[in-house]
Protein backbone atom coordinates (compact mmCIF):
# COMPACT_ATOMS: atom_id res chain seq x y z
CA UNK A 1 57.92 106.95 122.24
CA UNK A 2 58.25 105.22 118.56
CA UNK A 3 60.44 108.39 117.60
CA UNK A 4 62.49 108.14 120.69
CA UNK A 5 63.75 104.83 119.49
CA UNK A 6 64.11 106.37 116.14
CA UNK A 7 66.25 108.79 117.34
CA UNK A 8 68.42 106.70 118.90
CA UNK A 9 68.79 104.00 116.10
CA UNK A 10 69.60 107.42 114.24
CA UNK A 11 72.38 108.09 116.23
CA UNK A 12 73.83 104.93 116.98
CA UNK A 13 73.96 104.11 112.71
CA UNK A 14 76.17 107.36 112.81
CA UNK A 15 78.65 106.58 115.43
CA UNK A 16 78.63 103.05 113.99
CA UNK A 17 79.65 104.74 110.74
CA UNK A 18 82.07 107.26 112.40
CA UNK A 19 83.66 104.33 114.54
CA UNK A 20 84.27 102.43 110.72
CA UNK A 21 86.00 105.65 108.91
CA UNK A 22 88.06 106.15 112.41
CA UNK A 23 89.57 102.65 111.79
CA UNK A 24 89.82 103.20 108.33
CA UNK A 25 92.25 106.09 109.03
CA UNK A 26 93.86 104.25 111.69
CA UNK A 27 94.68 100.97 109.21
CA UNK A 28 96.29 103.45 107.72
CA UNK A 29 98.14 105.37 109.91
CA UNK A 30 99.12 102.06 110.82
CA UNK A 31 100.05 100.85 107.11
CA UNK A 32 102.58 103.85 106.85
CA UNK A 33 104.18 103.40 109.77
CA UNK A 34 104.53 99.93 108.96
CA UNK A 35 106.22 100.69 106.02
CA UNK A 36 108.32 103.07 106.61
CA UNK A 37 110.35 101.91 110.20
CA UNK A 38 112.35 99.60 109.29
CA UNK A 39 113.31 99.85 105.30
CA UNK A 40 116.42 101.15 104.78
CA UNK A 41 115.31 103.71 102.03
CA UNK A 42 116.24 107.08 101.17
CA UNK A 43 113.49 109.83 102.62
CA UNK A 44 112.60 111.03 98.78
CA UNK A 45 111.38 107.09 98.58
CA UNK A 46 109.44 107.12 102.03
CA UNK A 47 107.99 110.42 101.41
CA UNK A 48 106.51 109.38 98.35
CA UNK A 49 105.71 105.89 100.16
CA UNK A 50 103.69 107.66 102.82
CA UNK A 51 102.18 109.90 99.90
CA UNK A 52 100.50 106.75 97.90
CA UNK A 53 99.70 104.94 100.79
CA UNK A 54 98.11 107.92 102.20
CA UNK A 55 96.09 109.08 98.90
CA UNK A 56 94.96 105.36 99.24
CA UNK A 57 92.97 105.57 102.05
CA UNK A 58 91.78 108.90 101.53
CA UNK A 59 90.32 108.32 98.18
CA UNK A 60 89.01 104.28 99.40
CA UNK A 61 85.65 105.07 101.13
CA UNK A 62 85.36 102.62 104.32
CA UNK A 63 81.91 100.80 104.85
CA UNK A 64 80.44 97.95 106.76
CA UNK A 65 82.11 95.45 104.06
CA UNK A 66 85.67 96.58 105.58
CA UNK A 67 84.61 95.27 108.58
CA UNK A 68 85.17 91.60 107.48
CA UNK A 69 86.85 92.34 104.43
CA UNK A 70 90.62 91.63 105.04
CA UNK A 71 91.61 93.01 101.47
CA UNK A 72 92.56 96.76 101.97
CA UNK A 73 92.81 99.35 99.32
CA UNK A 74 96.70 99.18 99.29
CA UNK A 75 96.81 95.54 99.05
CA UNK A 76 94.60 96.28 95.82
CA UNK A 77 97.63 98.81 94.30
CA UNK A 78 99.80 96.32 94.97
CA UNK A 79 98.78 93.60 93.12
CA UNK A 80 97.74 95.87 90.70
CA UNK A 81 101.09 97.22 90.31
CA UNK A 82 102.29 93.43 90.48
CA UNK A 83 100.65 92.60 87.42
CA UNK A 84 101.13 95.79 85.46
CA UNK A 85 105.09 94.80 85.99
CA UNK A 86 104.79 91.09 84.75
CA UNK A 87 103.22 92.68 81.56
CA UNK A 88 105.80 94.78 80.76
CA UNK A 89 108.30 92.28 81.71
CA UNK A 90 106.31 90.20 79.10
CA UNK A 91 106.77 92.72 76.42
């Protein structure tokens, strides 16, 4: 009996984790649709757009923290890449 319930805390830590990555993916999925509809760019600048945003969440590994964690990998680049720009404005 003790390694039926086992078992079955076993499996329900993996779909917990698979249910996590699928949301992961769909933030997203979600993230480059977002920002790709309605700015009036050309396609070289949206492909590249989908591209980074994409490479984002593939190379961000989703956990339990993401969960309540509202600050996303992209949000991350961003401010990165808002900072890197005030220093060379700076220079």
């Amino acid at each position: 009996m003790h390694a039926e319930v086992k078992r079955k805390e076993y499996v329900s830590s993996i779909h917990r984790e698979l249910e996590i990555e699928r949301d992961w993916y769909r933030h997203g999925m979600r993230e480059i649709v977002d920002s790709i509809v309605w700015e009036d760019q050309t396609d070289e600048a949206k492909v590249l757009k989908v591209k980074n945003i994409a490479m984002s969440y593939l190379e961000g590994e989703p956990t339990t923290a993401d969960e309540s964690n509202v600050v996303y990998i992209s949000d991350v680049n961003k401010e990165i890449a808002k900072e890197w720009k005030n220093e060379k404005e700076e220079e």
